[in-house]
Protein backbone atom coordinates (compact mmCIF):
# COMPACT_ATOMS: atom_id res chain seq x y z
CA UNK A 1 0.00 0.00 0.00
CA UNK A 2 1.30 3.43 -0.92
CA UNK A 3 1.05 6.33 0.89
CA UNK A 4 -0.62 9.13 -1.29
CA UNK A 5 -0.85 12.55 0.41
CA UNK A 6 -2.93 15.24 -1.47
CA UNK A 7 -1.12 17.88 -2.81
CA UNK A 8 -2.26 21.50 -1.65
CA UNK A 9 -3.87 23.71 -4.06
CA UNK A 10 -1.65 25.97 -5.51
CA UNK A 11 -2.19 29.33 -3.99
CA UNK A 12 -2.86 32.35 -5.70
CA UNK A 13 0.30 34.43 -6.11
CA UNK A 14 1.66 30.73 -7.72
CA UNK A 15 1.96 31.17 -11.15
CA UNK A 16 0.97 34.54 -11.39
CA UNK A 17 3.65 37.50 -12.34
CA UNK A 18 5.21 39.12 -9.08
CA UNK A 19 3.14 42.23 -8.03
CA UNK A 20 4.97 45.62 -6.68
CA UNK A 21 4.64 45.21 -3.11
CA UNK A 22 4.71 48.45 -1.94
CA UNK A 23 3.47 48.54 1.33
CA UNK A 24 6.83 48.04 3.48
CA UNK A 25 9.21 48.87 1.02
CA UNK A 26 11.95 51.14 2.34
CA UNK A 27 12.10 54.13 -0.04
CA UNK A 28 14.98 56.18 -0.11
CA UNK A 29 14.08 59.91 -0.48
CA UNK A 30 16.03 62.31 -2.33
CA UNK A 31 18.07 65.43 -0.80
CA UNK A 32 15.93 68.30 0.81
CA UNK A 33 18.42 70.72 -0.99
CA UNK A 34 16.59 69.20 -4.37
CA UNK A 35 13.74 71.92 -3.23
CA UNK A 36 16.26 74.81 -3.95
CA UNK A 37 17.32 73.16 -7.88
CA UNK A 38 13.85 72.81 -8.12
CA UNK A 39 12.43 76.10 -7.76
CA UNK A 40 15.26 78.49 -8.68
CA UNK A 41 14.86 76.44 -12.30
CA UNK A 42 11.30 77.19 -11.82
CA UNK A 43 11.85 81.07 -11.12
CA UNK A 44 14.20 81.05 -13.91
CA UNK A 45 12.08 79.72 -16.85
CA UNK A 46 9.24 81.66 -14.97
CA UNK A 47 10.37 85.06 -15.51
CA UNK A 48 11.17 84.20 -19.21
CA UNK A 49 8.15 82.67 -19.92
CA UNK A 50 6.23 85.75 -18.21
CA UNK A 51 7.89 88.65 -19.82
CA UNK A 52 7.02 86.60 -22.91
CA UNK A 53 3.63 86.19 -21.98
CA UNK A 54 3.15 89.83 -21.78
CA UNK A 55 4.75 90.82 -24.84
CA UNK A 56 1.35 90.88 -27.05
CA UNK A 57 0.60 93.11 -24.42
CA UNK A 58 3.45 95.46 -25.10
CA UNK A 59 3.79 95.60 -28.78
CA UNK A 60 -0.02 95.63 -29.29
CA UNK A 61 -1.72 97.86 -25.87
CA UNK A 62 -4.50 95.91 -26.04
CA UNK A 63 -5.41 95.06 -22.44
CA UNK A 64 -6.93 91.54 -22.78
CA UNK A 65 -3.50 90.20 -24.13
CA UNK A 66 -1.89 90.97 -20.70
CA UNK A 67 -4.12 87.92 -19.69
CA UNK A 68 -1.52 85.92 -20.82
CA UNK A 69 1.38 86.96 -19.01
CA UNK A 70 -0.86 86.78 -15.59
CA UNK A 71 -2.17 83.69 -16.45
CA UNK A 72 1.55 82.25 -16.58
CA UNK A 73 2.84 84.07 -13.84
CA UNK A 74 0.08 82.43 -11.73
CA UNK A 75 0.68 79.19 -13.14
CA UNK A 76 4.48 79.39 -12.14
CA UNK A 77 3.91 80.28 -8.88
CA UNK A 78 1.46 77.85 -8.42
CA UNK A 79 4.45 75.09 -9.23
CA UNK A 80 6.81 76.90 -7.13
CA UNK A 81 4.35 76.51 -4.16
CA UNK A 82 3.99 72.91 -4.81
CA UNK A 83 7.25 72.02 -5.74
CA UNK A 84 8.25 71.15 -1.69
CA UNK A 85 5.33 68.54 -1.80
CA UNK A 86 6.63 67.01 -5.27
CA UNK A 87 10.25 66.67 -4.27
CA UNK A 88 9.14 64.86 -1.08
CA UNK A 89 7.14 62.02 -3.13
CA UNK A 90 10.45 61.28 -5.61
CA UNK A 91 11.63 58.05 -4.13
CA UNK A 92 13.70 55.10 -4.93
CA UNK A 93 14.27 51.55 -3.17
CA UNK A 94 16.79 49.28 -4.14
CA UNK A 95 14.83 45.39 -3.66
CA UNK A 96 16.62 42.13 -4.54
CA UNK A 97 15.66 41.91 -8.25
CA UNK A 98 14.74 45.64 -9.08
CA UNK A 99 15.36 48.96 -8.29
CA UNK A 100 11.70 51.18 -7.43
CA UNK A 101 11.32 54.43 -8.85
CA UNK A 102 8.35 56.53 -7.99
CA UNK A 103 6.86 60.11 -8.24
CA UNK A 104 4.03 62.44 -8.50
CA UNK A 105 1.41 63.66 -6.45
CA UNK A 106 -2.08 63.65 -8.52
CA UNK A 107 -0.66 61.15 -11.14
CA UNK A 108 1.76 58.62 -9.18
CA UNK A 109 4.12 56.55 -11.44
CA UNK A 110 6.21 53.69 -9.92
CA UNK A 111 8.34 51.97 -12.43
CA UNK A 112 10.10 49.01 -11.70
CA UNK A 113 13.80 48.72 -13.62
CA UNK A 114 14.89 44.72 -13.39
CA UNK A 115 18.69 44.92 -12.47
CA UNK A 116 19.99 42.35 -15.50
CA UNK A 117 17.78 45.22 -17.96
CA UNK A 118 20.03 47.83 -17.23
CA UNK A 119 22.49 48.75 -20.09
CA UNK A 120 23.99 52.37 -18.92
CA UNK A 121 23.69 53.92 -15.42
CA UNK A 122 25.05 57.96 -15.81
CA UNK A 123 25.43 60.46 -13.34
CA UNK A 124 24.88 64.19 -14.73
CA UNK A 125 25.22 67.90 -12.69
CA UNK A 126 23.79 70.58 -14.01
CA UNK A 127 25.49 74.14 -12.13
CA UNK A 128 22.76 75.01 -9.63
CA UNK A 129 22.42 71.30 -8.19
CA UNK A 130 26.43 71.25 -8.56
CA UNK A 131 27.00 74.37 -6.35
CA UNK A 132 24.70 72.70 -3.76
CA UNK A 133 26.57 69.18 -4.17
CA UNK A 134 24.10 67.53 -6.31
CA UNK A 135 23.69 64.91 -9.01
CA UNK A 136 21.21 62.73 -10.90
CA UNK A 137 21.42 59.46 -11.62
CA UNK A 138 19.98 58.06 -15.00
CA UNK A 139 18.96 54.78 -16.08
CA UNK A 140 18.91 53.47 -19.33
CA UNK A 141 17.11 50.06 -19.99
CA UNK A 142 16.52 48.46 -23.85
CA UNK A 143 12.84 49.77 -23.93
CA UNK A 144 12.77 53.48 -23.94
CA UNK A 145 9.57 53.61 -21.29
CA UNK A 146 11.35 52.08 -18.42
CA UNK A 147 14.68 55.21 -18.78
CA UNK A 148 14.69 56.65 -15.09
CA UNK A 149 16.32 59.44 -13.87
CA UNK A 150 16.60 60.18 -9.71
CA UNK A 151 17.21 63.97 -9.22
CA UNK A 152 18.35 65.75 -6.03
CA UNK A 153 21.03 62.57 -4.91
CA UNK A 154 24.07 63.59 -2.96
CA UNK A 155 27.20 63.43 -5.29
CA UNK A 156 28.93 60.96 -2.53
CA UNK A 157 25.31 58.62 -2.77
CA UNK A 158 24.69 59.04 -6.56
CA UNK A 159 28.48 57.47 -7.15
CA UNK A 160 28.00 54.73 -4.47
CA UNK A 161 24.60 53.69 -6.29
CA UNK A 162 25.68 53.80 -9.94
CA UNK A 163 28.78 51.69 -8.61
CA UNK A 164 26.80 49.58 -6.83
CA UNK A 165 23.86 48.99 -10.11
CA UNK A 166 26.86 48.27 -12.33
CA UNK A 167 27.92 45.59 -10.41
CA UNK A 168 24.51 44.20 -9.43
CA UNK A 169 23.35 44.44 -13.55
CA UNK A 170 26.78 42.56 -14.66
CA UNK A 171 25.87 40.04 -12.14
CA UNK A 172 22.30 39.41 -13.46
CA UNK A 173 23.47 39.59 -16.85
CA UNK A 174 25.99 36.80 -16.40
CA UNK A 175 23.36 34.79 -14.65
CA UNK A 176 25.73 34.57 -11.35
C-alpha cells in the first residue's frame, strides 16, 4: 500500500507574475536641498516665460492680451508653491531583483527597472544642483519607457549607487 498525500492547491500568487509590493518597502528619499534646484529652475524659466507672456501686451496695448502673461505668472507660482510637496514624493528603493522608482502627487508613477535590464547607469550635474553638491542618476534600460532618472542625490550617494547597479546588472546579466 502506498502512501498518497494530497497535494495543496496551488495558492494564488503561484503562477501569477510578481506584483509591486509596496506597502513596506523602504524608499529612499532624495536630498531636501533638491527643493532649492527645483524652484530656482522654476523662477528662472518663470520670468522668461512671463515677460514673454506679456509681450502681445506690449507691442499691441491691447489690455486683454496681458491675460496671458498673468495667467503664466500664476501658473508658475502655483508650481513653485507645490514644488516642496513634489520633491518629497520622488523616491527610490533598491529590492533584490529591481530597483523602485516613484513620483508624482495627482498622477503617481512607480516603475520598476529589473537589475539584468540595465544597459547604462550615468550620473549628470547641471550648475545650480552642482554648487549645492548635487547629481542625478539616469537609467537606461533596452525599452525606452522604463529610462529613469533620480534627481536631487548627494554626489557621494549618486556614485556609491551607480557603482553599486553596475555591479549588481553585470551580475544578473551573467546569470551569477
Amino acid at each position: 500500500m502506498t502512501d498518497q498525500t494530497e497535494a495543496a492547491p496551488p495558492t494564488a500568487t503561484e503562477g501569477a507574475p510578481r506584483s509591486i509590493e509596496l506597502a513596506g518597502t523602504d524608499w529612499q528619499r532624495v536630498s531636501p536641498k533638491y527643493i532649492v534646484v527645483d524652484i530656482v529652475g522654476y523662477v528662472i524659466f518663470g520670468a522668461i516665460m512671463t515677460v514673454a507672456g506679456f509681450i502681445p501686451y506690449w507691442v499691441s496695448g491691447w489690455a486683454p492680451s496681458a491675460l496671458l502673461g498673468v495667467a503664466l505668472a500664476v501658473l508658475f507660482l502655483v508650481t513653485i508653491a507645490l514644488t516642496p510637496r513634489r520633491v518629497r514624493a520622488i523616491g527610490y528603493a533598491l529590492r533584490d531583483d529591481d530597483l523602485l522608482f516613484r513620483r508624482g502627487i495627482l498622477f503617481q508613477r512607480v516603475v520598476a527597472v529589473p537589475y539584468g535590464r540595465m544597459q547604462l547607469v550615468d550620473i549628470s550635474r547641471g550648475p545650480i544642483a552642482r554648487a549645492v553638491g548635487l547629481a542625478e542618476l539616469k537609467f537606461v534600460t533596452a525599452a525606452a519607457s522604463t529610462g529613469v532618472l533620480i534627481p536631487g542625490l548627494p554626489l557621494a550617494e549618486a556614485e556609491r549607487l551607480r557603482d553599486h547597479l553596475v555591479a549588481v546588472a553585470e551580475s544578473r546579466r551573467a546569470g551569477l
